[in-house]
PDB file of N, CA and C in Angstrom:
ATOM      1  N   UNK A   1     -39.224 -19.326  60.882  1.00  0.00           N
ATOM      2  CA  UNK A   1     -39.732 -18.293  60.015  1.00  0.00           C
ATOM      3  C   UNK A   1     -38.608 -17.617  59.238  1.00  0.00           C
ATOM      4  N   UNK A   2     -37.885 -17.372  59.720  1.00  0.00           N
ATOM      5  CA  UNK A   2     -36.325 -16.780  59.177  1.00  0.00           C
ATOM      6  C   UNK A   2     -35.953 -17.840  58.402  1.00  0.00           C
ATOM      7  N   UNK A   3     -35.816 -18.763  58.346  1.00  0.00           N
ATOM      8  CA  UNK A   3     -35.266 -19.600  57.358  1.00  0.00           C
ATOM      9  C   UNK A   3     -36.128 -20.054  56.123  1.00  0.00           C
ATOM     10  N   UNK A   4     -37.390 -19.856  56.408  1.00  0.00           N
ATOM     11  CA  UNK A   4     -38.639 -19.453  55.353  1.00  0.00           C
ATOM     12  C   UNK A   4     -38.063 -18.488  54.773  1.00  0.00           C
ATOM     13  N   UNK A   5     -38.126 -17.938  55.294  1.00  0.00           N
ATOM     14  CA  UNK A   5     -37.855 -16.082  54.479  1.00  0.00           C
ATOM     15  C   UNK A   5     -36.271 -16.603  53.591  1.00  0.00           C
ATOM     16  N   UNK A   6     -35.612 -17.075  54.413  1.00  0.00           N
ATOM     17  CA  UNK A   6     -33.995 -16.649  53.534  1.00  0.00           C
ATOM     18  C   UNK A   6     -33.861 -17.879  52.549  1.00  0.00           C
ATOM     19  N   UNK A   7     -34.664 -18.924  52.518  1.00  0.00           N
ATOM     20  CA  UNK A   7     -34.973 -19.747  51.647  1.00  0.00           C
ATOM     21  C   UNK A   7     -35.952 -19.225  50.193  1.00  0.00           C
ATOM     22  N   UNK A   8     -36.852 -18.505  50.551  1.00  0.00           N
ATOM     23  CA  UNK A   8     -37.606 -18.053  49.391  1.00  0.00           C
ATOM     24  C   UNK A   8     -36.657 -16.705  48.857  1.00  0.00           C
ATOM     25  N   UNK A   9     -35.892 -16.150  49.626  1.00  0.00           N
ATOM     26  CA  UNK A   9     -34.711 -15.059  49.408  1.00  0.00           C
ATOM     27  C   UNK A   9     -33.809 -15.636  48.126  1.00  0.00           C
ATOM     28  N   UNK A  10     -33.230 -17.080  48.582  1.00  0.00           N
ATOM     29  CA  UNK A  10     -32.496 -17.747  47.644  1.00  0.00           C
ATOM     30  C   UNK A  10     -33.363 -18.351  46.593  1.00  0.00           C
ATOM     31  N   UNK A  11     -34.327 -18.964  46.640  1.00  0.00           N
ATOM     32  CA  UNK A  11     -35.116 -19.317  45.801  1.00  0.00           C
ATOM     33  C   UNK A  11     -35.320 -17.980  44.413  1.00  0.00           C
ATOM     34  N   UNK A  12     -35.953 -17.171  44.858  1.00  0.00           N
ATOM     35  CA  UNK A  12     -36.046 -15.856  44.108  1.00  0.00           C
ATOM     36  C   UNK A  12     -34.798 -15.204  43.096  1.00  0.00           C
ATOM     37  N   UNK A  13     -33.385 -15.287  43.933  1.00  0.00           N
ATOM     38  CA  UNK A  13     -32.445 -14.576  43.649  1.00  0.00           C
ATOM     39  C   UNK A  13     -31.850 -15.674  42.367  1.00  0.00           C
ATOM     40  N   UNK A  14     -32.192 -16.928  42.318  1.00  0.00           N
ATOM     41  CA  UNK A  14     -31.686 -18.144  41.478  1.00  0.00           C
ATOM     42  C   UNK A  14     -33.107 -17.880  40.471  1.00  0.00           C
ATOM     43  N   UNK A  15     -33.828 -17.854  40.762  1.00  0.00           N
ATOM     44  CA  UNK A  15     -34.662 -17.891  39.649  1.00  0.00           C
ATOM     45  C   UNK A  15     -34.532 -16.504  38.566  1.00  0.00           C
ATOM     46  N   UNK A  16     -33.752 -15.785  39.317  1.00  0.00           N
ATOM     47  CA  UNK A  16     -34.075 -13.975  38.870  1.00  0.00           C
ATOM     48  C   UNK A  16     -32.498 -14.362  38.249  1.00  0.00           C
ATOM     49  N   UNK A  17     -31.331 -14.689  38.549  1.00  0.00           N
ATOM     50  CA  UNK A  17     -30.397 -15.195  37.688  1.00  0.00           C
ATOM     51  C   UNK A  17     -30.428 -16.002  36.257  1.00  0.00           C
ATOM     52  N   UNK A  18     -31.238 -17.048  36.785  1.00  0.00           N
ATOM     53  CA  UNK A  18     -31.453 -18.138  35.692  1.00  0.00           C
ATOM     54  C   UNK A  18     -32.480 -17.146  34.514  1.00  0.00           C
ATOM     55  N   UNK A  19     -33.390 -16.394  34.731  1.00  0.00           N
ATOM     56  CA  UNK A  19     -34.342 -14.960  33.549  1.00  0.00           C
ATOM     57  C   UNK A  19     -33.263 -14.191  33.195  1.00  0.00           C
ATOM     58  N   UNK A  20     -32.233 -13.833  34.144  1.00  0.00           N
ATOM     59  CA  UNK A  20     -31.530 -13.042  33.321  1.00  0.00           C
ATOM     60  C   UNK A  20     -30.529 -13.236  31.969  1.00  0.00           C
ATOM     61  N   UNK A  21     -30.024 -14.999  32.540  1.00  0.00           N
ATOM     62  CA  UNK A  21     -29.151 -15.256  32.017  1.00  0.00           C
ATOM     63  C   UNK A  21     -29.946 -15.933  30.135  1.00  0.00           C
ATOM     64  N   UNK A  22     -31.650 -16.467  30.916  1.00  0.00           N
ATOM     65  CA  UNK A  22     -32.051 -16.515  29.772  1.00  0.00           C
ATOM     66  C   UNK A  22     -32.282 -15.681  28.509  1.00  0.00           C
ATOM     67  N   UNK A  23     -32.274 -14.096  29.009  1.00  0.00           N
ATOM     68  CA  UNK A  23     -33.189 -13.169  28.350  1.00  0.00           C
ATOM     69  C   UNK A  23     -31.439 -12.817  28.148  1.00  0.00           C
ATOM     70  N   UNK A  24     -30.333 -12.387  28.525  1.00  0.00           N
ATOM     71  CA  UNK A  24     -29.048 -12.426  27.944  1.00  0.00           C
ATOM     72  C   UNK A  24     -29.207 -13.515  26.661  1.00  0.00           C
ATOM     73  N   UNK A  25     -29.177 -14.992  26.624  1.00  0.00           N
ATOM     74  CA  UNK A  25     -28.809 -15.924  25.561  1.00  0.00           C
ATOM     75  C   UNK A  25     -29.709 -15.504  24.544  1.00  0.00           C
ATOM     76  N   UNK A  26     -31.263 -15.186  24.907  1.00  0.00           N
ATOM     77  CA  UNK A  26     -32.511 -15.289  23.791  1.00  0.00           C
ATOM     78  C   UNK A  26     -31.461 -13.623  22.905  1.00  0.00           C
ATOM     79  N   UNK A  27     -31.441 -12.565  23.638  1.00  0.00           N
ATOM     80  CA  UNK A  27     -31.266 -11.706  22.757  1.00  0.00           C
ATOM     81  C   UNK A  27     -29.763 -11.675  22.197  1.00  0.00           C
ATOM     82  N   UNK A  28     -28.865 -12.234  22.442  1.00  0.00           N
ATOM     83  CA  UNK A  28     -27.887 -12.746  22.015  1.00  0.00           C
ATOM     84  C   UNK A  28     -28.184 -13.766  20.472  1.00  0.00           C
ATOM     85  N   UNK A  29     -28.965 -14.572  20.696  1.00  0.00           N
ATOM     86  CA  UNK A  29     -29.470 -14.894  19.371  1.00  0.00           C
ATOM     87  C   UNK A  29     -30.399 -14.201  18.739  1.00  0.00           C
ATOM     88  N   UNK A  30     -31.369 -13.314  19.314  1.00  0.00           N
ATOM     89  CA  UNK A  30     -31.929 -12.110  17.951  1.00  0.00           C
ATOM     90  C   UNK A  30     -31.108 -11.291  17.472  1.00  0.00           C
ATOM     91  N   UNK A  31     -29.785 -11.344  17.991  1.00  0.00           N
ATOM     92  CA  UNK A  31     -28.718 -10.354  17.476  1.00  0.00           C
ATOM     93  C   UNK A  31     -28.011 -10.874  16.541  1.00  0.00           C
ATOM     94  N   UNK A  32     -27.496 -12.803  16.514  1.00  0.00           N
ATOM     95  CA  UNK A  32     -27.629 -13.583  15.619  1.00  0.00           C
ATOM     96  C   UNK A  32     -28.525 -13.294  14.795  1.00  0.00           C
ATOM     97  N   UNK A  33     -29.637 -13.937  14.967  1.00  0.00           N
ATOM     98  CA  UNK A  33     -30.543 -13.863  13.726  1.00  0.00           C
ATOM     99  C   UNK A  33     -30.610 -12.593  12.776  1.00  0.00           C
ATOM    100  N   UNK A  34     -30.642 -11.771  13.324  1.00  0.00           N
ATOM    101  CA  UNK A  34     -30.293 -10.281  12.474  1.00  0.00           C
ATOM    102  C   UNK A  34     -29.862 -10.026  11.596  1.00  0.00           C
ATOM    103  N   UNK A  35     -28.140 -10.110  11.727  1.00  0.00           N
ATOM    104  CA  UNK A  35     -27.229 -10.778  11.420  1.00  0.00           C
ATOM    105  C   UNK A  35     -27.417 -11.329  10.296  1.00  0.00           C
ATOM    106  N   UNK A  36     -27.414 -12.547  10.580  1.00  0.00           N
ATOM    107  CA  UNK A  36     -27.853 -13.842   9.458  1.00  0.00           C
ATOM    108  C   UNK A  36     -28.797 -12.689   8.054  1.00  0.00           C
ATOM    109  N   UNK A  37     -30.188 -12.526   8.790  1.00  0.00           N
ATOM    110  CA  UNK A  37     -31.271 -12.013   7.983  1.00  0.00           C
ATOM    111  C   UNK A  37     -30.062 -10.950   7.221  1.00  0.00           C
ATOM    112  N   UNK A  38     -29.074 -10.100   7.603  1.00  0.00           N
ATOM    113  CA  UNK A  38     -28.420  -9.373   7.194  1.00  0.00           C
ATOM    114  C   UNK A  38     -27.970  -9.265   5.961  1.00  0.00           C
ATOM    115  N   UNK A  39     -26.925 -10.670   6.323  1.00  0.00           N
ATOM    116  CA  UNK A  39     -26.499 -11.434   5.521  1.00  0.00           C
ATOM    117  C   UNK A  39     -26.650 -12.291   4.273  1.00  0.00           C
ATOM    118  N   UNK A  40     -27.849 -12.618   4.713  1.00  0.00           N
ATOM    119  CA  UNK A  40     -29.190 -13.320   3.355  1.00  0.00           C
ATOM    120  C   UNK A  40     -29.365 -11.944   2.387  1.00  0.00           C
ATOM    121  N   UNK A  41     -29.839 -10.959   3.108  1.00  0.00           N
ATOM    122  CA  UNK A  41     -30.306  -9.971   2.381  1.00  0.00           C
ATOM    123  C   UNK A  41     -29.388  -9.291   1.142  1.00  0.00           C
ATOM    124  N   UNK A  42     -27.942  -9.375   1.338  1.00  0.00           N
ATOM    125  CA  UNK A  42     -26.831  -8.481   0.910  1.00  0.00           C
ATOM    126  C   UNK A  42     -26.735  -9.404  -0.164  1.00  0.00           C
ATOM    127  N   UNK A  43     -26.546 -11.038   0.515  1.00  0.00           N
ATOM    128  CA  UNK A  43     -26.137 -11.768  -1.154  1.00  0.00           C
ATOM    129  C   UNK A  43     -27.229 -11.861  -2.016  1.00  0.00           C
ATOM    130  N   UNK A  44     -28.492 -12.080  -1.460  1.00  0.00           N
ATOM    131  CA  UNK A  44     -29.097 -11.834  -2.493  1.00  0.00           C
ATOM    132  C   UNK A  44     -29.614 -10.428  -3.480  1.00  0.00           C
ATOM    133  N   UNK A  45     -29.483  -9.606  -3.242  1.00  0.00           N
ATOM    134  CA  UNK A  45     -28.982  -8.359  -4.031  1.00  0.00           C
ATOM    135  C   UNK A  45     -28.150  -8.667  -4.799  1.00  0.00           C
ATOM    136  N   UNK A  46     -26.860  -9.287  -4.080  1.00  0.00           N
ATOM    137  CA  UNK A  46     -25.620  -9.585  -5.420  1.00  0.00           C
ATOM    138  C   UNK A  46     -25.528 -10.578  -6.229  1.00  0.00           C
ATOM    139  N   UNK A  47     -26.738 -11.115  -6.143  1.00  0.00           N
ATOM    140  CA  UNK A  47     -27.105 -12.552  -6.838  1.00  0.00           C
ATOM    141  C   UNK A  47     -27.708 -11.706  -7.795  1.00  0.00           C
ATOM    142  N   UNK A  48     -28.596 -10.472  -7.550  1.00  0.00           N
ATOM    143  CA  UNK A  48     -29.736  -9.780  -8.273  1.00  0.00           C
ATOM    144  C   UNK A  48     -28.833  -8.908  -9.764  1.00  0.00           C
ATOM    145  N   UNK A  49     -27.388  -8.347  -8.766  1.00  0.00           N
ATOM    146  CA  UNK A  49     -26.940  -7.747  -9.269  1.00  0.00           C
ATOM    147  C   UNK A  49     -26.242  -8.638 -10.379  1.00  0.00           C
ATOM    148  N   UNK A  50     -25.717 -10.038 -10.294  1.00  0.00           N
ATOM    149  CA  UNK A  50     -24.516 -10.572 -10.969  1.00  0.00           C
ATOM    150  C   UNK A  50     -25.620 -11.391 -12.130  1.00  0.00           C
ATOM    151  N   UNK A  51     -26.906 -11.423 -11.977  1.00  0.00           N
ATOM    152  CA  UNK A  51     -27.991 -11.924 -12.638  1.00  0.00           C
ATOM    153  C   UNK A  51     -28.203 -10.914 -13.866  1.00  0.00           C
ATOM    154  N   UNK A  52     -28.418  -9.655 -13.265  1.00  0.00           N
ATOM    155  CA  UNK A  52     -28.340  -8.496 -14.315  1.00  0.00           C
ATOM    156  C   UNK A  52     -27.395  -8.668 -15.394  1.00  0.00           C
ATOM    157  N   UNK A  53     -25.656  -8.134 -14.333  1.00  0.00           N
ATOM    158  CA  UNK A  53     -24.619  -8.605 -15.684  1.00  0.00           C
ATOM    159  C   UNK A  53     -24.509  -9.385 -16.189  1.00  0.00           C
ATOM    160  N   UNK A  54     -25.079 -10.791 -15.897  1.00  0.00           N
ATOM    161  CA  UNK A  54     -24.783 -11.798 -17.065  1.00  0.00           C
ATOM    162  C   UNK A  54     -25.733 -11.742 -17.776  1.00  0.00           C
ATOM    163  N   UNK A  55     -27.203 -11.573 -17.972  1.00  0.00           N
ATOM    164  CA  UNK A  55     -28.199 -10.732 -18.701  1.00  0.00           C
ATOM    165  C   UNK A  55     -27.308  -9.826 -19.809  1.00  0.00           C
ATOM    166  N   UNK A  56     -26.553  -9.044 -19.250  1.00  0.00           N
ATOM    167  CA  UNK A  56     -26.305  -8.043 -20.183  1.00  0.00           C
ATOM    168  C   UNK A  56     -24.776  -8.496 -21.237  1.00  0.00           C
ATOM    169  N   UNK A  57     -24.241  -9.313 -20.494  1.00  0.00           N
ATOM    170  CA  UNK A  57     -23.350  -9.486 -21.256  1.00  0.00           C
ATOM    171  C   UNK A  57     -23.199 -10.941 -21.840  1.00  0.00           C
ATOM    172  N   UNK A  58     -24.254 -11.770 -22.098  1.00  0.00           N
ATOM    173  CA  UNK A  58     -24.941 -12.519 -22.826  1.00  0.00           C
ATOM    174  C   UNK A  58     -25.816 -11.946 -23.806  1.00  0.00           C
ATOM    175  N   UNK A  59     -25.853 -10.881 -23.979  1.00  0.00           N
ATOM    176  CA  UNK A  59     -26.788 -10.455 -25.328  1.00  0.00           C
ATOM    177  C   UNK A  59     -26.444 -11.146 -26.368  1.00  0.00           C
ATOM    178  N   UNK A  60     -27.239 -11.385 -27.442  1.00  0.00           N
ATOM    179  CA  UNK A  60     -27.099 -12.535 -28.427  1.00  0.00           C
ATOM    180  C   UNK A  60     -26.614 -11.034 -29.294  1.00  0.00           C
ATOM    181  N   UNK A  61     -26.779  -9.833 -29.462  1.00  0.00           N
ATOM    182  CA  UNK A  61     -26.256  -8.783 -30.328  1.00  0.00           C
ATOM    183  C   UNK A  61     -24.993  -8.389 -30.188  1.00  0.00           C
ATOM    184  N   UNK A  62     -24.547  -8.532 -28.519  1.00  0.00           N
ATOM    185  CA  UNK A  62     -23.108  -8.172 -27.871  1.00  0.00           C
ATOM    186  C   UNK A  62     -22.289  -9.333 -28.704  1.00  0.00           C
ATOM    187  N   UNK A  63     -22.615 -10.420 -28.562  1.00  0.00           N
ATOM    188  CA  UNK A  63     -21.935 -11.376 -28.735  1.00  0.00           C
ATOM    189  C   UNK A  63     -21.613 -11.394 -30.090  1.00  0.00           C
ATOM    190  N   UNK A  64     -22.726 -10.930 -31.242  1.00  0.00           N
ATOM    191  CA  UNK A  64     -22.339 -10.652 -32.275  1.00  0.00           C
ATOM    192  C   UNK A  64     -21.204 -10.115 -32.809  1.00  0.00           C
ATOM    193  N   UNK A  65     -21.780  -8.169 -32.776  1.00  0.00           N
ATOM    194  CA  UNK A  65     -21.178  -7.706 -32.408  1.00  0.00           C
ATOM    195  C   UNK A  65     -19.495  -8.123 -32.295  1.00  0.00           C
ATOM    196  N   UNK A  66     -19.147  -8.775 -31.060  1.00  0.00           N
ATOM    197  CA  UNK A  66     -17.881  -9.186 -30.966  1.00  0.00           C
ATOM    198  C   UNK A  66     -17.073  -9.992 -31.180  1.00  0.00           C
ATOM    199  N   UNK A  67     -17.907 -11.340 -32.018  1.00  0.00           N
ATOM    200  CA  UNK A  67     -17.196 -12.198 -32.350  1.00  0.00           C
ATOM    201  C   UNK A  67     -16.866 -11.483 -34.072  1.00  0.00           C
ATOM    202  N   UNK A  68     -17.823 -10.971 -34.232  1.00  0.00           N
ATOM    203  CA  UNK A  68     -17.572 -10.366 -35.747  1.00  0.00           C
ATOM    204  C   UNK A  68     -16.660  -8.980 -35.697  1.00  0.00           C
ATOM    205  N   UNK A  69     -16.395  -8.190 -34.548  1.00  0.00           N
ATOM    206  CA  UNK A  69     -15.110  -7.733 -34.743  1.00  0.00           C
ATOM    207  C   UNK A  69     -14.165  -8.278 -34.110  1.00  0.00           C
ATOM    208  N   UNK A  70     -14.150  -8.709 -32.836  1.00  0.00           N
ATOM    209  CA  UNK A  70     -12.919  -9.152 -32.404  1.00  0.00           C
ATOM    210  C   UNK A  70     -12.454 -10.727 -33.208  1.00  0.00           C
ATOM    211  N   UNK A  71     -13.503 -11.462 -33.240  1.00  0.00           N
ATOM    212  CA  UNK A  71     -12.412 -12.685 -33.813  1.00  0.00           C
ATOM    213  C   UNK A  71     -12.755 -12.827 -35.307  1.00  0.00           C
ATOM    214  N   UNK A  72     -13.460 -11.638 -35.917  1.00  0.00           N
ATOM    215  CA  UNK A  72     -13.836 -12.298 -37.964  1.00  0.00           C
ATOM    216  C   UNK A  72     -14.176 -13.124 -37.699  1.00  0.00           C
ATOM    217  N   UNK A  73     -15.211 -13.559 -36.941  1.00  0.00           N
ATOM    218  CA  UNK A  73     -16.251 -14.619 -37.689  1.00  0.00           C
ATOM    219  C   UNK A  73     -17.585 -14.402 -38.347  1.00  0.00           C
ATOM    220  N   UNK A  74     -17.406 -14.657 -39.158  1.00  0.00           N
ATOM    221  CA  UNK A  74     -18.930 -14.495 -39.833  1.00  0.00           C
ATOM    222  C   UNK A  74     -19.844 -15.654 -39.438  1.00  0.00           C
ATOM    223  N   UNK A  75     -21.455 -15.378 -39.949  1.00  0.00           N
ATOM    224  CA  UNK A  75     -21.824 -16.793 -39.869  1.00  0.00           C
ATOM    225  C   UNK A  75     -21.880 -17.728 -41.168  1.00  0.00           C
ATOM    226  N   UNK A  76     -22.232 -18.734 -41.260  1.00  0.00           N
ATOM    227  CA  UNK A  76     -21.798 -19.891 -41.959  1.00  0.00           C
ATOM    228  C   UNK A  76     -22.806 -19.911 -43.219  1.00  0.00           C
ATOM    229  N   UNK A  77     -21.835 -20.067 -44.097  1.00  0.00           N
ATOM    230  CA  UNK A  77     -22.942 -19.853 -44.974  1.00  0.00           C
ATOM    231  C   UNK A  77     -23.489 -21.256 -46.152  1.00  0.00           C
ATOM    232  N   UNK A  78     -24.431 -21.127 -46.962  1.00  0.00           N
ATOM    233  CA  UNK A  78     -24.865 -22.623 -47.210  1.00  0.00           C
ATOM    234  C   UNK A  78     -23.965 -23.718 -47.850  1.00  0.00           C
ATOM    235  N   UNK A  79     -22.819 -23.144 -48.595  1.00  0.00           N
ATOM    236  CA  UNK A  79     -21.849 -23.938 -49.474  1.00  0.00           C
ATOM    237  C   UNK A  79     -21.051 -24.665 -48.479  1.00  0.00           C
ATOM    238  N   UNK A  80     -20.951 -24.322 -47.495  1.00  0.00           N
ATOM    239  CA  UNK A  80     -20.016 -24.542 -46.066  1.00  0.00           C
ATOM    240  C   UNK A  80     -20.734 -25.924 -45.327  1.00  0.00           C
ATOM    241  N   UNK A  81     -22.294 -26.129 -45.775  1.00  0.00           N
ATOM    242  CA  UNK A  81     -23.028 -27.014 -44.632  1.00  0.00           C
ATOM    243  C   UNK A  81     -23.133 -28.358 -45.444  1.00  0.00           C
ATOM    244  N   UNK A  82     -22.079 -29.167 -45.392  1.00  0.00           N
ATOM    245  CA  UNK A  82     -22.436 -30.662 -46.165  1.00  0.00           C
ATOM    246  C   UNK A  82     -23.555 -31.853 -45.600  1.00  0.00           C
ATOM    247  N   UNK A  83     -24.001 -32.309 -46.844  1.00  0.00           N
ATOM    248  CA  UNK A  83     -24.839 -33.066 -46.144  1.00  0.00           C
ATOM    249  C   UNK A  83     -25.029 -34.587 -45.427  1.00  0.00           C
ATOM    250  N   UNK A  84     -25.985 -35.188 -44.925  1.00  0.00           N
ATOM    251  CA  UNK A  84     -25.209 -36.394 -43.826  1.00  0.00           C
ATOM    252  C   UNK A  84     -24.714 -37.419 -44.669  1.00  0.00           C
ATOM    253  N   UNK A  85     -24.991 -37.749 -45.754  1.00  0.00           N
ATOM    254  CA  UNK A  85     -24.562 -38.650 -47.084  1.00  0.00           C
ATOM    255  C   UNK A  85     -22.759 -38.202 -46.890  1.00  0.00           C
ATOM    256  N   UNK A  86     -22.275 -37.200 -47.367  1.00  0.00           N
ATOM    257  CA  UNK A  86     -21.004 -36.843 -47.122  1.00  0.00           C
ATOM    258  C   UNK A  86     -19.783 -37.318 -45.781  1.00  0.00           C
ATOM    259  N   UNK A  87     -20.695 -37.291 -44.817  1.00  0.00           N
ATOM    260  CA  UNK A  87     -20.017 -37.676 -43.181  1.00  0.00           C
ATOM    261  C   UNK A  87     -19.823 -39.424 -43.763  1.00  0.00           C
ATOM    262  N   UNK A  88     -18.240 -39.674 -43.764  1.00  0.00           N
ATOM    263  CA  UNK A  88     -17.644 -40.994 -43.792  1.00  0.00           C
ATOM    264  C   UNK A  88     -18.040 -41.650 -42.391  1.00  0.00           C
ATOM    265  N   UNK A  89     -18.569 -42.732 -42.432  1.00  0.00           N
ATOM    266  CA  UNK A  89     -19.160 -43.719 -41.293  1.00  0.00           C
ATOM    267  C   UNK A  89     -17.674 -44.492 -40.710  1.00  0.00           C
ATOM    268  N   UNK A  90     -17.957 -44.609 -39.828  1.00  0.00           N
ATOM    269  CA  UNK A  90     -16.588 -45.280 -39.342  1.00  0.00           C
ATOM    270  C   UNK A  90     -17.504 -46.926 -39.355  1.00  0.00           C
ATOM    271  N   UNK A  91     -16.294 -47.863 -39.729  1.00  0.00           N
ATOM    272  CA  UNK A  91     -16.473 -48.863 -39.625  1.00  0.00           C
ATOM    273  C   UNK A  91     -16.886 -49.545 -37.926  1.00  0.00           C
ATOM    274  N   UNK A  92     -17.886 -50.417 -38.236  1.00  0.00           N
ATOM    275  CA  UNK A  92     -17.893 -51.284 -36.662  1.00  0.00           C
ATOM    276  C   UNK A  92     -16.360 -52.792 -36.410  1.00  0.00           C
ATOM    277  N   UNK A  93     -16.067 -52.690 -36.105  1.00  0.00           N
ATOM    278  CA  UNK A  93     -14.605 -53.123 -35.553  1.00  0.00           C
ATOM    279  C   UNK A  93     -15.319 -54.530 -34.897  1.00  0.00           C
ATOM    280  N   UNK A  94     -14.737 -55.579 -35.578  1.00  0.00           N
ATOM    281  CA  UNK A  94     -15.225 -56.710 -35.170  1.00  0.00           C
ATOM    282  C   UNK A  94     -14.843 -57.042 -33.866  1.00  0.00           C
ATOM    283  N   UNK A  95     -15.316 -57.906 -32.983  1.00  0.00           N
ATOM    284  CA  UNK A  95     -14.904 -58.274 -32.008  1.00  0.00           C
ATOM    285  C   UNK A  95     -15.112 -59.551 -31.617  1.00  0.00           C
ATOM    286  N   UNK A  96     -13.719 -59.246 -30.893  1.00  0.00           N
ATOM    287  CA  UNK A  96     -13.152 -60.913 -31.212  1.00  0.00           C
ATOM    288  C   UNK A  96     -12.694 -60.697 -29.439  1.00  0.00           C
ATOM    289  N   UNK A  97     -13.053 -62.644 -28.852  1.00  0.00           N
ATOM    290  CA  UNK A  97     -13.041 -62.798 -27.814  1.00  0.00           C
ATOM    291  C   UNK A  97     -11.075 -63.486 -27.158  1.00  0.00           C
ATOM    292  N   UNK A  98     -10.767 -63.075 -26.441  1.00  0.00           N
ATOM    293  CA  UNK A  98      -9.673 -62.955 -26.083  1.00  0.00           C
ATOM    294  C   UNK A  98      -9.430 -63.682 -24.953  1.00  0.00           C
ATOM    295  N   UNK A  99      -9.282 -65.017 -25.211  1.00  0.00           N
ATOM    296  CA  UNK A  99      -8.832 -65.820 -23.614  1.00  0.00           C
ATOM    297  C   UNK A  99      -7.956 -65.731 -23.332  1.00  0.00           C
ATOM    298  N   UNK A 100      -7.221 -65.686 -22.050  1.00  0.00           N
ATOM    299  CA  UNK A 100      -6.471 -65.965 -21.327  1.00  0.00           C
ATOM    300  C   UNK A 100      -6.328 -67.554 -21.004  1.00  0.00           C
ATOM    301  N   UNK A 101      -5.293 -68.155 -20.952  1.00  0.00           N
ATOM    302  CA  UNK A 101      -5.354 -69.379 -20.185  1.00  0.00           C
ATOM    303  C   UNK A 101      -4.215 -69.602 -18.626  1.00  0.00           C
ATOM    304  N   UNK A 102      -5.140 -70.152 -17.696  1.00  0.00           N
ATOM    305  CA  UNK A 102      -4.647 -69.729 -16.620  1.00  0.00           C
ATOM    306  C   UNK A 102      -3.685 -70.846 -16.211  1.00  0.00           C
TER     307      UNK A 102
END
């Protein structure tokens, strides 16, 4: 009877180890996962945020704007646009077969 008893004693005390050590690992990884979710959350904000500034500093008016003061460019105007008759064709380059003799 005593060895009943100190057998289900050990039985118990291993099983009550092995829950603890499980419920240690499980919340050890919801503390991971957290984490992670944390992590997801922050870059995408700064995805939200870096989405904005390039939004804003892609404006087709900004860009104006700055190419026409900072570099003088204007846009192009019609005397400037020749037509495809004008574009010299490059010749096709005959081809010619090239043996080697071995």
């Amino acid at each position: 009877m005593i060895r009943l008893v100190l057998a289900i004693c050990v039985v118990l005390g291993g099983s009550g180890t092995v829950l603890y050590i499980s419920k240690q690992t499980v919340d050890s990884r919801f503390e991971q996962l957290r984490s992670l979710q944390k992590e997801i959350s922050i870059a995408k904000e700064r995805a939200h945020i870096l989405e904005a500034e390039w939004a804003y500093v892609t404006r087709p008016d900004r860009i104006l704007t700055l190419s026409s003061g900072l570099l003088l460019m204007r846009p192009i105007t019609s005397d400037r646009i020749l037509p495809l008759e004008a574009i010299p064709m490059r010749r096709a380059k005959p081809q010619t077969n090239i043996r080697t003799e071995q």
